[in-house]
PDB file of N, CA and C in Angstrom:
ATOM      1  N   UNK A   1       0.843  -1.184   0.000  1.00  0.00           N
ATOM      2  CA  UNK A   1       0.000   0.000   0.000  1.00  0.00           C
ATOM      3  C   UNK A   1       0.884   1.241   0.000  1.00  0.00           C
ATOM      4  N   UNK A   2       0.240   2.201  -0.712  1.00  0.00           N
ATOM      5  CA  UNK A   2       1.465   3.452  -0.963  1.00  0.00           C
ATOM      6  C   UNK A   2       0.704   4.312   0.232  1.00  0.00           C
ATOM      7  N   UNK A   3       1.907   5.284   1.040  1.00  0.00           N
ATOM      8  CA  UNK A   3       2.221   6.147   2.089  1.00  0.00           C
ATOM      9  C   UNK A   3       1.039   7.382   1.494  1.00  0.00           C
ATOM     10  N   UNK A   4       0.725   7.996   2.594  1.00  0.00           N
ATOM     11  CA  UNK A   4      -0.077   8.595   2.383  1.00  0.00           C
ATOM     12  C   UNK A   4       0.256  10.132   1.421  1.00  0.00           C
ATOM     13  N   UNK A   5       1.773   9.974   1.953  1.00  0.00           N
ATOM     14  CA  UNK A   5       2.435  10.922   0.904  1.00  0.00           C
ATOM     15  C   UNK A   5       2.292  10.625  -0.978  1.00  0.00           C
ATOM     16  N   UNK A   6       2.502   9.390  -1.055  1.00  0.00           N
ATOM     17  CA  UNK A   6       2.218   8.769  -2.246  1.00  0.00           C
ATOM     18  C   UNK A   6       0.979   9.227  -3.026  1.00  0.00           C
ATOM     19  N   UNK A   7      -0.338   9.000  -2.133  1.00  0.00           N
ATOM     20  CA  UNK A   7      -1.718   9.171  -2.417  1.00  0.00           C
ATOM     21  C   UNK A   7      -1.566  10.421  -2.725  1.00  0.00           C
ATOM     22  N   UNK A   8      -1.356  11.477  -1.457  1.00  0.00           N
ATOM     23  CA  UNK A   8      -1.496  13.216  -1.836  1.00  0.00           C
ATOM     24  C   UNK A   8      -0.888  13.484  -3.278  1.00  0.00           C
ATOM     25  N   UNK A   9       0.606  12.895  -3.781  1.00  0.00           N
ATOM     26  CA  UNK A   9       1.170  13.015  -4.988  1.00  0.00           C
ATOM     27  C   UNK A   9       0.435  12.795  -5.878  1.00  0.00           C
ATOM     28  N   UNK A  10      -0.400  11.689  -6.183  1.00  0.00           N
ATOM     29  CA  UNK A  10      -0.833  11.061  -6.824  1.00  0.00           C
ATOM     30  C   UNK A  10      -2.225  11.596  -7.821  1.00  0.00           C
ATOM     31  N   UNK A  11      -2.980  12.131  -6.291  1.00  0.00           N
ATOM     32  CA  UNK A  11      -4.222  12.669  -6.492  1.00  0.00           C
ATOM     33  C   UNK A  11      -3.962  14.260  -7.021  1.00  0.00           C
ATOM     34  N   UNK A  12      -2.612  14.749  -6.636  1.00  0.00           N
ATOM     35  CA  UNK A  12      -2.095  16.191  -7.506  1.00  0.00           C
ATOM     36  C   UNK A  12      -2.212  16.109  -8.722  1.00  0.00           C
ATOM     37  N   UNK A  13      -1.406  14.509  -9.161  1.00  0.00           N
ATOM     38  CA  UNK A  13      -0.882  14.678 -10.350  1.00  0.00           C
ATOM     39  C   UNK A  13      -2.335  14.819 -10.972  1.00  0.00           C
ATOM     40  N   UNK A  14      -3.137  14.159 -10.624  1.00  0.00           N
ATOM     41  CA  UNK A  14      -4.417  13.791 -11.525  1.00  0.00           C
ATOM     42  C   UNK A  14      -5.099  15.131 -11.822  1.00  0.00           C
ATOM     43  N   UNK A  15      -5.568  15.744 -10.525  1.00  0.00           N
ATOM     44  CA  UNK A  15      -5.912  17.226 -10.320  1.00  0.00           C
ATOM     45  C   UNK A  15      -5.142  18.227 -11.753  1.00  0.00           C
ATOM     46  N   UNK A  16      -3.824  17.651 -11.650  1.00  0.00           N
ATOM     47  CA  UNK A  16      -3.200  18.685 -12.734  1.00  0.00           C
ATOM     48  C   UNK A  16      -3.716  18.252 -14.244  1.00  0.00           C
ATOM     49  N   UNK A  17      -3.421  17.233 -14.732  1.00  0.00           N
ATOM     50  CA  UNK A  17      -3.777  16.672 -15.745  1.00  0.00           C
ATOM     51  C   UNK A  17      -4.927  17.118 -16.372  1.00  0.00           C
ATOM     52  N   UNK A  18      -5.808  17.047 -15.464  1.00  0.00           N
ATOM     53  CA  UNK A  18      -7.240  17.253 -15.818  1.00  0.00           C
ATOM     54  C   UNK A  18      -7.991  18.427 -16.170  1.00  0.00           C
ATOM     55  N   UNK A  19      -8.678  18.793 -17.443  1.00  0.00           N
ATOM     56  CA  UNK A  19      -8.996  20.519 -17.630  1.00  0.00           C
ATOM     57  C   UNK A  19     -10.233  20.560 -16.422  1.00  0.00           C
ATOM     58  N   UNK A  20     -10.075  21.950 -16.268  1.00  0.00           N
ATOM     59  CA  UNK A  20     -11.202  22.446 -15.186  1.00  0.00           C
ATOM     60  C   UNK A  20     -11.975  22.607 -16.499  1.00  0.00           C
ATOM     61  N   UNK A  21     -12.953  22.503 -16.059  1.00  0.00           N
ATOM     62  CA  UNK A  21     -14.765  22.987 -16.810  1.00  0.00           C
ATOM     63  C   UNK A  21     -15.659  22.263 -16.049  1.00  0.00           C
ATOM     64  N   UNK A  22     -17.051  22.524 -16.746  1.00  0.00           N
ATOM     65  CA  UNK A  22     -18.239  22.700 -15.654  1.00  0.00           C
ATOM     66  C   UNK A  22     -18.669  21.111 -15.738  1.00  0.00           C
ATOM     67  N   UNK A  23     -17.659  20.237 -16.552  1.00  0.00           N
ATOM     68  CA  UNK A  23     -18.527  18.606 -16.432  1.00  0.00           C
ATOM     69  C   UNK A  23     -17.354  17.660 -15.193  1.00  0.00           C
ATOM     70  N   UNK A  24     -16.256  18.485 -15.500  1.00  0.00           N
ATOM     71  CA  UNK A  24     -15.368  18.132 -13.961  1.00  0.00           C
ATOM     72  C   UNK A  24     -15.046  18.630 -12.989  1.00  0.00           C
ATOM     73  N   UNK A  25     -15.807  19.651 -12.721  1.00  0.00           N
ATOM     74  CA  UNK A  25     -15.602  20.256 -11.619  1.00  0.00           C
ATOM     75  C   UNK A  25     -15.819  19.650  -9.965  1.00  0.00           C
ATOM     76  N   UNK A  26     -17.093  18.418 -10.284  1.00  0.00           N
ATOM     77  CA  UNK A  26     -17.286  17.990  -9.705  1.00  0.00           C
ATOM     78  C   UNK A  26     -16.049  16.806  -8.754  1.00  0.00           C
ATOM     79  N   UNK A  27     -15.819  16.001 -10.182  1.00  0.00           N
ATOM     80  CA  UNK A  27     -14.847  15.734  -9.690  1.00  0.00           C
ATOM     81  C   UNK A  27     -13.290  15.869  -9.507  1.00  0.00           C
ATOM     82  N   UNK A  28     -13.180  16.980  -9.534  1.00  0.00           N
ATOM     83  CA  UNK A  28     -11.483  17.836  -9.017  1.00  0.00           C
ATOM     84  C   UNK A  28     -12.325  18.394  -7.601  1.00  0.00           C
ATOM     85  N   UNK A  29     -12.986  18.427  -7.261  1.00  0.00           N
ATOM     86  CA  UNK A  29     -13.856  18.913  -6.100  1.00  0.00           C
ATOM     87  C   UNK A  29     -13.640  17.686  -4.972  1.00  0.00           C
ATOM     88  N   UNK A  30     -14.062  16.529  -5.507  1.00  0.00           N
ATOM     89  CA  UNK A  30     -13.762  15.457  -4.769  1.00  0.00           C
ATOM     90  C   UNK A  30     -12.451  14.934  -4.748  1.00  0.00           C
ATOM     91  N   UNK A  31     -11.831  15.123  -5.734  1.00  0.00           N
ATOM     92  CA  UNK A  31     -10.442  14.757  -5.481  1.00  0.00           C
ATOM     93  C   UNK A  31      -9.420  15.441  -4.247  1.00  0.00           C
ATOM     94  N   UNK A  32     -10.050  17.082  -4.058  1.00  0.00           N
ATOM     95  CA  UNK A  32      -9.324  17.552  -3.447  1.00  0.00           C
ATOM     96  C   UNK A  32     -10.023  17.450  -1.805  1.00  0.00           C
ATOM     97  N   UNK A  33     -10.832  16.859  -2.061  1.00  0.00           N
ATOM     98  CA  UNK A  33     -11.404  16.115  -0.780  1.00  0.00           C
ATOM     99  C   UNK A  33     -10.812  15.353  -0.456  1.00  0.00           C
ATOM    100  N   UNK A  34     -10.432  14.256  -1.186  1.00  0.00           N
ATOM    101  CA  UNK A  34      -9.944  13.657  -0.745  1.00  0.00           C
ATOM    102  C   UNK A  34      -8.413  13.887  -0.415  1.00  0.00           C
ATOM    103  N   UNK A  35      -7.912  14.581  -0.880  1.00  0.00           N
ATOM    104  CA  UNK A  35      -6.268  14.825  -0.145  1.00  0.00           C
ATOM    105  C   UNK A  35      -6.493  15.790   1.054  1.00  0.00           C
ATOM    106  N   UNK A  36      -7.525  16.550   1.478  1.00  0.00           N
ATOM    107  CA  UNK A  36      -7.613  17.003   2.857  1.00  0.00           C
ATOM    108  C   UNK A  36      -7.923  16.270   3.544  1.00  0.00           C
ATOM    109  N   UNK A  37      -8.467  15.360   3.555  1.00  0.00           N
ATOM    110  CA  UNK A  37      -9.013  14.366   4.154  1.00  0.00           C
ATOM    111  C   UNK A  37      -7.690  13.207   4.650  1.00  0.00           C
ATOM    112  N   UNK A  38      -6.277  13.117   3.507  1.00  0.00           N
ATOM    113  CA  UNK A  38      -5.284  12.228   3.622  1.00  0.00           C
ATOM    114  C   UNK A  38      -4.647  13.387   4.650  1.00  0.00           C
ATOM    115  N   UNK A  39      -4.303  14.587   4.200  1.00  0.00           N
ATOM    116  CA  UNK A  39      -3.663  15.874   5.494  1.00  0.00           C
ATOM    117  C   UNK A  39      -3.619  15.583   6.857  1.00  0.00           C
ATOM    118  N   UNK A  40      -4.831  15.167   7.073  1.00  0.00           N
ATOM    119  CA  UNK A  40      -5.354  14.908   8.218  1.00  0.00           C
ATOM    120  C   UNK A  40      -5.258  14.022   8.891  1.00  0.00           C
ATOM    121  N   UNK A  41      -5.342  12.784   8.613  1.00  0.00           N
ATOM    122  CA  UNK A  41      -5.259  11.665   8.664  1.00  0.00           C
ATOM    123  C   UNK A  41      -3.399  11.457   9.020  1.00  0.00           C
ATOM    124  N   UNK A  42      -2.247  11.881   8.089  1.00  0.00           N
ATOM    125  CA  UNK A  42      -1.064  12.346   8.072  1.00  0.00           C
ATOM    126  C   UNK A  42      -0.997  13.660   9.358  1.00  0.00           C
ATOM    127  N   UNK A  43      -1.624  14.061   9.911  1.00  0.00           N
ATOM    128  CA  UNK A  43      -1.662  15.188  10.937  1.00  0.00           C
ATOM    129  C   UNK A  43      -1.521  14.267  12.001  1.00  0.00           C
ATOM    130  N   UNK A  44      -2.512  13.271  12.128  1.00  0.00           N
ATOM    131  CA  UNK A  44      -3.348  12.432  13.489  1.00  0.00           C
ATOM    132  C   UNK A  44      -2.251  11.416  13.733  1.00  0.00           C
ATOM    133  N   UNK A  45      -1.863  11.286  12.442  1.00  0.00           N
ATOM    134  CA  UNK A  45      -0.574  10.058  12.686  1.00  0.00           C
ATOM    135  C   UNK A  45       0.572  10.222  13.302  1.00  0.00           C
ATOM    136  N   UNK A  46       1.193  11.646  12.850  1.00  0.00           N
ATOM    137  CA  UNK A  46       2.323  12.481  13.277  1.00  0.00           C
ATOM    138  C   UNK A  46       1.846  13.292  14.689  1.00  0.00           C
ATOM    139  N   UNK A  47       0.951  13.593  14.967  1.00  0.00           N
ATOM    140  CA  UNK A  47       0.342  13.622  16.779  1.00  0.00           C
ATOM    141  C   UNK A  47       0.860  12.305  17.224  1.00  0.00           C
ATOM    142  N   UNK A  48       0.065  11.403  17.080  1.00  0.00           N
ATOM    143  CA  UNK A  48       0.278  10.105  17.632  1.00  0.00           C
ATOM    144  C   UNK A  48       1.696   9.339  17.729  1.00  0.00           C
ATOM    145  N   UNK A  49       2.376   9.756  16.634  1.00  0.00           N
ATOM    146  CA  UNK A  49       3.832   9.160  17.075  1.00  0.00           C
ATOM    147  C   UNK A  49       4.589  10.134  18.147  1.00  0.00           C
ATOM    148  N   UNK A  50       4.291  11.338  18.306  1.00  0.00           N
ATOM    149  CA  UNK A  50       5.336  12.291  18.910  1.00  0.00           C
ATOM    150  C   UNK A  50       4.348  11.703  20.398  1.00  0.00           C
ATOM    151  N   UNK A  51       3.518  11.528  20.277  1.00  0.00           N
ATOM    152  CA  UNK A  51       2.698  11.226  21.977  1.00  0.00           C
ATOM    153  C   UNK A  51       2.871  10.307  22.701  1.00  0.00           C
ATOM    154  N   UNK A  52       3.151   9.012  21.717  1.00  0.00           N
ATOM    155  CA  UNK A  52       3.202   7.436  22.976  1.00  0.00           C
ATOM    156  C   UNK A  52       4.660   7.396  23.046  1.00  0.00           C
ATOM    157  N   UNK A  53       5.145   6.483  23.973  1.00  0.00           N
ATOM    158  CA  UNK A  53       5.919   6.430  24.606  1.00  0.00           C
ATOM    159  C   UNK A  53       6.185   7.206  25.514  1.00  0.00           C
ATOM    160  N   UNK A  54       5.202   7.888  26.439  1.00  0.00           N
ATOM    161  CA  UNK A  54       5.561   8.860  27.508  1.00  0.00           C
ATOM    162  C   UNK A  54       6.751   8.905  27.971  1.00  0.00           C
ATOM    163  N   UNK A  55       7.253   8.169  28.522  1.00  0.00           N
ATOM    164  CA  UNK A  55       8.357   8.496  29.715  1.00  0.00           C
ATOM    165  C   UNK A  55       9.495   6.936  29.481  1.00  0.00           C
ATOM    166  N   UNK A  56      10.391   7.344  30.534  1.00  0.00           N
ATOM    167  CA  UNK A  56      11.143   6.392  30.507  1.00  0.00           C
ATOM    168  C   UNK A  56      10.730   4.821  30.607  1.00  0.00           C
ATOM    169  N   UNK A  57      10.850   3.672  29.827  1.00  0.00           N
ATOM    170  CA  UNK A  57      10.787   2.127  30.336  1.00  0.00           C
ATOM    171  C   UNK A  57      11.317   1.395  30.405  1.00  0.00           C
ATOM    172  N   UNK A  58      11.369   0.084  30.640  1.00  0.00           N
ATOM    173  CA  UNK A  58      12.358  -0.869  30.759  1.00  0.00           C
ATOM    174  C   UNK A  58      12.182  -1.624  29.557  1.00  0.00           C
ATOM    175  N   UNK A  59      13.229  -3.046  29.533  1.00  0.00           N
ATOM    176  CA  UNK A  59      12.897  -3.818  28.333  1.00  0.00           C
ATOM    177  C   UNK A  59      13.736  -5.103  28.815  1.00  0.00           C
ATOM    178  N   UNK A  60      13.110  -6.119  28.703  1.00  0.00           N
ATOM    179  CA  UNK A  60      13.426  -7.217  29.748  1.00  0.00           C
ATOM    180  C   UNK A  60      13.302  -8.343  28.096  1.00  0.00           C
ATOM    181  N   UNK A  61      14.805  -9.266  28.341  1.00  0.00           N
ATOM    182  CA  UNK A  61      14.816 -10.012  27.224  1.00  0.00           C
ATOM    183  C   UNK A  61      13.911 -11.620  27.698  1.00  0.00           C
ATOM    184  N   UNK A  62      13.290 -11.710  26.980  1.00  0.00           N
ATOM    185  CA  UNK A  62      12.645 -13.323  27.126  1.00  0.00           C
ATOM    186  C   UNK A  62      13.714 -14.330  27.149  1.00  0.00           C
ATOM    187  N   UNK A  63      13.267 -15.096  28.643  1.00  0.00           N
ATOM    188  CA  UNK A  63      13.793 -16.424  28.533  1.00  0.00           C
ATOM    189  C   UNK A  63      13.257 -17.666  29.211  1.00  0.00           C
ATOM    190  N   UNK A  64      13.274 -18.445  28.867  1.00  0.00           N
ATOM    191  CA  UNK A  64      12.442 -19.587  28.863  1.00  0.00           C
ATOM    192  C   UNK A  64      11.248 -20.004  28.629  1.00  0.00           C
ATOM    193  N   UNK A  65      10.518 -21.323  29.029  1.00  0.00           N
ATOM    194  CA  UNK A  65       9.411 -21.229  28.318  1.00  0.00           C
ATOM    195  C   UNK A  65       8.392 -20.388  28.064  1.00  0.00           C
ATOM    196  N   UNK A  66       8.570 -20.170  29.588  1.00  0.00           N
ATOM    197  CA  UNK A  66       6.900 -19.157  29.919  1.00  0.00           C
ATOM    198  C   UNK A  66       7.295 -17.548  30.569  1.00  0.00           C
ATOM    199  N   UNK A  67       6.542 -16.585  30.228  1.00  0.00           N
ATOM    200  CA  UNK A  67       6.853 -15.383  30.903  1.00  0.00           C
ATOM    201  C   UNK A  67       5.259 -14.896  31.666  1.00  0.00           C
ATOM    202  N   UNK A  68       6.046 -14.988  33.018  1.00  0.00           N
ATOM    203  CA  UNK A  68       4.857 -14.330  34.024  1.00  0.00           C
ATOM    204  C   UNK A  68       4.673 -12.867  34.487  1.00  0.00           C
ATOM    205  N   UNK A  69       4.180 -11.568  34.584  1.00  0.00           N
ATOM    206  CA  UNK A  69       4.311 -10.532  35.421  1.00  0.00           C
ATOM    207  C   UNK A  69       3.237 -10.366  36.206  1.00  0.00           C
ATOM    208  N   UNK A  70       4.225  -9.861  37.264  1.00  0.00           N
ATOM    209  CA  UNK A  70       3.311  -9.917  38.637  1.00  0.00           C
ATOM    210  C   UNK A  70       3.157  -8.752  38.787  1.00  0.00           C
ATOM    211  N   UNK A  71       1.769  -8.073  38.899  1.00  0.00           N
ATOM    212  CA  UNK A  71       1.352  -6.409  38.917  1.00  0.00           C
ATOM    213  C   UNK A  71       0.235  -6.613  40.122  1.00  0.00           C
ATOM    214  N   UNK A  72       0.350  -5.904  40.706  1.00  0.00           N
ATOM    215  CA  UNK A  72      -0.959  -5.557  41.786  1.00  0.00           C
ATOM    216  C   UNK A  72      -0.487  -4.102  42.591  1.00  0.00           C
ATOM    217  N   UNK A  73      -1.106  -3.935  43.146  1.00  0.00           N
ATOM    218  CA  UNK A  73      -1.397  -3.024  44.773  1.00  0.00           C
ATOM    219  C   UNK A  73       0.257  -3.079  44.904  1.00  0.00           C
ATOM    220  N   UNK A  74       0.357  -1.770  45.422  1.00  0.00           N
ATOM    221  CA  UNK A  74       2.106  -2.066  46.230  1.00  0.00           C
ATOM    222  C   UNK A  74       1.742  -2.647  47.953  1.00  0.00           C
ATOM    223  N   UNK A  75       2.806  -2.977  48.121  1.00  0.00           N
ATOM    224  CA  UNK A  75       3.120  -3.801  49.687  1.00  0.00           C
ATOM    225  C   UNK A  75       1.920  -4.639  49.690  1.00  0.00           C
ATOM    226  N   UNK A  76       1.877  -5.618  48.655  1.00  0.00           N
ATOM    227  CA  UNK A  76       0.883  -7.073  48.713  1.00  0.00           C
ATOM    228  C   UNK A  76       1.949  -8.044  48.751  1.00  0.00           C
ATOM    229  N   UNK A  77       2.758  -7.819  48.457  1.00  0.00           N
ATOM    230  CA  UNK A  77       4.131  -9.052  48.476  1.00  0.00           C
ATOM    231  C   UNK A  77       4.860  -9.514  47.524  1.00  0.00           C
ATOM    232  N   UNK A  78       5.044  -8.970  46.073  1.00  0.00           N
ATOM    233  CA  UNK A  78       4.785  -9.467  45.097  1.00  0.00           C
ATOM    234  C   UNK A  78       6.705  -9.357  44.809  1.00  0.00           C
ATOM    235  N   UNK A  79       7.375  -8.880  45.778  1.00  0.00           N
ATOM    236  CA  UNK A  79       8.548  -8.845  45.563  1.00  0.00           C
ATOM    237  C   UNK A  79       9.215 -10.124  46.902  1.00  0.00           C
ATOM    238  N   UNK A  80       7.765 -10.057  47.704  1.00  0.00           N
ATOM    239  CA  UNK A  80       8.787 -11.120  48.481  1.00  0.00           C
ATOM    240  C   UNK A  80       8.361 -12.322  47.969  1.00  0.00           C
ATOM    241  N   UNK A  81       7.160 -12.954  46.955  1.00  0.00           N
ATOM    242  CA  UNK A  81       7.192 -13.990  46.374  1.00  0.00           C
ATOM    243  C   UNK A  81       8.009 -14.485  45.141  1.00  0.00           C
ATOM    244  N   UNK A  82       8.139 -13.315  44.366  1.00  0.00           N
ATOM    245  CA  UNK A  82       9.300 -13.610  43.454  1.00  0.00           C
ATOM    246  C   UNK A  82      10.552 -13.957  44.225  1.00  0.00           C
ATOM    247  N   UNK A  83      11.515 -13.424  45.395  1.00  0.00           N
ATOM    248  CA  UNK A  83      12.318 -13.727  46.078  1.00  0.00           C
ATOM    249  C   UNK A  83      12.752 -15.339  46.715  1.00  0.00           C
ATOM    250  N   UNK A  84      11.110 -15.401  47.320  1.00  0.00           N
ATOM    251  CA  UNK A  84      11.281 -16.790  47.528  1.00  0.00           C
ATOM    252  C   UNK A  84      11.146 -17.822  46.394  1.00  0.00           C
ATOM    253  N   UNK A  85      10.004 -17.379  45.144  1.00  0.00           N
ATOM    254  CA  UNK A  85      10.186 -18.406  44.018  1.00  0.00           C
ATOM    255  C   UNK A  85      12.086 -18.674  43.530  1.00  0.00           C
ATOM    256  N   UNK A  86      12.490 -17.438  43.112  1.00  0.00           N
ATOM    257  CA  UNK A  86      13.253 -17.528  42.023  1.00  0.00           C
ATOM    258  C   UNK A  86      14.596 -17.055  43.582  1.00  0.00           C
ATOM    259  N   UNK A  87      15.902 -17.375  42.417  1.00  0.00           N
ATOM    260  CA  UNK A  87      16.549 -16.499  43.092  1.00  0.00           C
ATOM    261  C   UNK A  87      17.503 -14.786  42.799  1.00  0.00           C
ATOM    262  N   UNK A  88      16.151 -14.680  42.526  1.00  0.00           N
ATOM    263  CA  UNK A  88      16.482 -12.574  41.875  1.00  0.00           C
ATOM    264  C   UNK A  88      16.797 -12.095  43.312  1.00  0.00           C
ATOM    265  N   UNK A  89      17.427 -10.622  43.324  1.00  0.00           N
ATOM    266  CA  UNK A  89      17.333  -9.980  44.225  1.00  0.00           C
ATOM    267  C   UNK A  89      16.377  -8.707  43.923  1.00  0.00           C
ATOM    268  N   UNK A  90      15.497  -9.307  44.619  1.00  0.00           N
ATOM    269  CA  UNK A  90      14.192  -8.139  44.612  1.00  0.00           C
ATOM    270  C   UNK A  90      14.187  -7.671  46.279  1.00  0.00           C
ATOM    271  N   UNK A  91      14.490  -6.144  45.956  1.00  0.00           N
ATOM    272  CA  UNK A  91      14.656  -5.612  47.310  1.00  0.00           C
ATOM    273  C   UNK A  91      13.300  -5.467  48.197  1.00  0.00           C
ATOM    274  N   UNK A  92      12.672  -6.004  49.257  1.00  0.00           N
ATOM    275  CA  UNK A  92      11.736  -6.040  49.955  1.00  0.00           C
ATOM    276  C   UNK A  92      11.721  -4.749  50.503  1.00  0.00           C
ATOM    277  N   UNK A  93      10.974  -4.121  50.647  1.00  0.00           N
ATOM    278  CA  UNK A  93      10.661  -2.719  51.830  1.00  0.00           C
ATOM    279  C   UNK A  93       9.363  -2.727  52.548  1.00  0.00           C
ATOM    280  N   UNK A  94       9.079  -2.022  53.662  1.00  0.00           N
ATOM    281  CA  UNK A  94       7.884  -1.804  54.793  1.00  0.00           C
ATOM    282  C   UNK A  94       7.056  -0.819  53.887  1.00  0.00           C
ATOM    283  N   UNK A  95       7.514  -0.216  52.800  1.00  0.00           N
ATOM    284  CA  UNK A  95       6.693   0.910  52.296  1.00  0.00           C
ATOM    285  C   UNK A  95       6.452   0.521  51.166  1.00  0.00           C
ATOM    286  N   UNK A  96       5.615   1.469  50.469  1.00  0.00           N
ATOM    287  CA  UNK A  96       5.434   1.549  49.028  1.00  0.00           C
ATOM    288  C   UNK A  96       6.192   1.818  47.959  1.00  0.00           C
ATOM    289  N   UNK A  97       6.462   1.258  46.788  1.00  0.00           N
ATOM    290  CA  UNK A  97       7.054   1.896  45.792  1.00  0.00           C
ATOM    291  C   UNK A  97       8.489   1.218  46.080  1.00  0.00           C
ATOM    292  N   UNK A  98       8.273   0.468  46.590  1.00  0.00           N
ATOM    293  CA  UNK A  98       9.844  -0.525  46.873  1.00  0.00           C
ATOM    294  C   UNK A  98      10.651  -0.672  45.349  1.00  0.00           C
ATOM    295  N   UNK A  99       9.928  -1.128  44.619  1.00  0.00           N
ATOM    296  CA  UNK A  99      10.233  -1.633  43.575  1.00  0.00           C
ATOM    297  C   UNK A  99       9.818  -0.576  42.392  1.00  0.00           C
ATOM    298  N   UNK A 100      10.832  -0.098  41.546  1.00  0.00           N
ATOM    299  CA  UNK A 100      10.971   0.893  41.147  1.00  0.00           C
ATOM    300  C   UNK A 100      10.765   0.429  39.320  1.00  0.00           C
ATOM    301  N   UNK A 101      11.551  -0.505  39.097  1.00  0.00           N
ATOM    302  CA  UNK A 101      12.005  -1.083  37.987  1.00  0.00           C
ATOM    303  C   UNK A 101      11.862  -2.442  37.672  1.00  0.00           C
ATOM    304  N   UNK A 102      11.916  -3.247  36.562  1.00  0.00           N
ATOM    305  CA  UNK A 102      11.046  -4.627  36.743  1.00  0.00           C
ATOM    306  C   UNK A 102      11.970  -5.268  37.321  1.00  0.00           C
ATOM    307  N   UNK A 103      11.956  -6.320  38.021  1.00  0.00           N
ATOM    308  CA  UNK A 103      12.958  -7.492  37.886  1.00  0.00           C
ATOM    309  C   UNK A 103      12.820  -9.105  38.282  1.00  0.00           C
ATOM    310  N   UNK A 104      13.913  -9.172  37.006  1.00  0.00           N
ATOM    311  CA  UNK A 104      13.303 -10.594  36.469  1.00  0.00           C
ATOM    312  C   UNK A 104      14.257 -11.930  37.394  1.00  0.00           C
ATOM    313  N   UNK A 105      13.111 -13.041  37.133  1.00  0.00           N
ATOM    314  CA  UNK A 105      13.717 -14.133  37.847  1.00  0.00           C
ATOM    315  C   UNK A 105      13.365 -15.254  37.085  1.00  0.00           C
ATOM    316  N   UNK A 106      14.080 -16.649  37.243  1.00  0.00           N
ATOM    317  CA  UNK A 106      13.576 -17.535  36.936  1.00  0.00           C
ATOM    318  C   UNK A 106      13.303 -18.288  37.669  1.00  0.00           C
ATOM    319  N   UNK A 107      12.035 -19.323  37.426  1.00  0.00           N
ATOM    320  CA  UNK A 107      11.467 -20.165  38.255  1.00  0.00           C
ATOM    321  C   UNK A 107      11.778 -21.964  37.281  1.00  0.00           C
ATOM    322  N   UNK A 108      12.634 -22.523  37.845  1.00  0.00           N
ATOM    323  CA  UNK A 108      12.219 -24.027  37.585  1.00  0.00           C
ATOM    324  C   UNK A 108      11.108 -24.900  38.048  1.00  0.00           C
ATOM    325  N   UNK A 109       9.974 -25.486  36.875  1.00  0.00           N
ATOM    326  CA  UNK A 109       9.390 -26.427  37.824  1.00  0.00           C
ATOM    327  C   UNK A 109       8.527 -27.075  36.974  1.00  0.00           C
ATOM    328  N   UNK A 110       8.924 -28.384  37.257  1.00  0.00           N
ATOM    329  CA  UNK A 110       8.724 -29.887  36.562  1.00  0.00           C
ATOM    330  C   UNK A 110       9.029 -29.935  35.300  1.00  0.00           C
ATOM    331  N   UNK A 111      10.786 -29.820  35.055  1.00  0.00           N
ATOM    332  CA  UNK A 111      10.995 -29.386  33.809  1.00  0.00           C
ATOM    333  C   UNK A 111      10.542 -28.127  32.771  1.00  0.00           C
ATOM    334  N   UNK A 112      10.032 -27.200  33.122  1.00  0.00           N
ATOM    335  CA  UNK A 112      10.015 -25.660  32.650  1.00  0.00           C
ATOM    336  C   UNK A 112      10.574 -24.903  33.195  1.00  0.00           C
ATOM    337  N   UNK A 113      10.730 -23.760  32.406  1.00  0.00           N
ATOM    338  CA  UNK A 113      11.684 -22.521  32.802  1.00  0.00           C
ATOM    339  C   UNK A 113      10.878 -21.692  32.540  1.00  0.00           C
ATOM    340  N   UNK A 114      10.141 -20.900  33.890  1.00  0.00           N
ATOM    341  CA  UNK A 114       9.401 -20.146  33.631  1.00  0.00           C
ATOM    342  C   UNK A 114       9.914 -18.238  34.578  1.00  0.00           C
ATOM    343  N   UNK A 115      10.027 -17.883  33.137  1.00  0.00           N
ATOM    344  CA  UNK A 115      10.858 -16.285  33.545  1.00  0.00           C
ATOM    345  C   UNK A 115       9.252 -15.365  34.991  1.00  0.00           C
ATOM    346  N   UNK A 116       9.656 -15.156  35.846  1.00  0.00           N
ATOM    347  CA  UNK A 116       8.862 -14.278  36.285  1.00  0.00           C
ATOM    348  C   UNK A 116       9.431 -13.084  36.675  1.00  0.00           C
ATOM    349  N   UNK A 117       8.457 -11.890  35.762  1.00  0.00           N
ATOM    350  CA  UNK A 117       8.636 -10.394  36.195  1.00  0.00           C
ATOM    351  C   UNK A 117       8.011  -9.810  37.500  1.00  0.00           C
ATOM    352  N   UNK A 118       8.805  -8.686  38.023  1.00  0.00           N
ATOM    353  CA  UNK A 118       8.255  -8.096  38.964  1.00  0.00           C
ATOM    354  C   UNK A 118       8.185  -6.973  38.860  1.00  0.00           C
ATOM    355  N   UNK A 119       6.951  -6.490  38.585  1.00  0.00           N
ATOM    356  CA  UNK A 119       6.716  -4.911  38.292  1.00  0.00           C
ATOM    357  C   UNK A 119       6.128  -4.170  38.810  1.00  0.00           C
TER     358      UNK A 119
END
């Protein structure tokens, strides 16, 4: 499929080609509908890329069979069960927000290797 830049070119060239008078007016009318219509569309896209990715993230490489992440509530435990599953060092704290950044562990069991995140 051609880029939307492609289309806008495309639908110029035609626009040019074509004599204005009163049996095509109609359609050089719609044609140029339709490239405001691609503008826009090319506007919403270029919003949208400069917008996601807010802020800083992590990026954790896959390994083994299975990948688990553990998300909930802070101070539910979810760093002292990864600790005792696997052997990561996931720092435990009395407060919130202990855990800042993901971290990963692996868990063996009954022949699988199953990666668990802590986020």
């Amino acid at each position: 499929m051609a880029t939307i830049e492609d289309q806008i070119k495309t639908i110029e060239e035609e626009i040019s080609k074509t004599k204005y008078n009163k049996a095509t007016q109609g359609h050089i009318g719609k044609l140029k509908a339709k490239i405001a219509a691609l503008r826009v569309r090319k506007e919403k896209a270029q919003a949208h890329a400069k917008s996601s990715g807010g802020g800083p993230g992590f990026e954790v490489r896959k390994s083994g069979d299975a990948s688990v992440a553990l998300v909930g509530f802070p101070s539910v435990g979810k760093s002292s069960l990864i600790s005792q599953l696997t052997d990561a060092d996931s720092h435990i704290g009395g407060f919130a927000f202990t855990t800042l950044t993901c971290i990963p562990g692996v868990l063996h069991h009954r022949g699988a290797t199953i990666q668990i995140l802590d986020l």
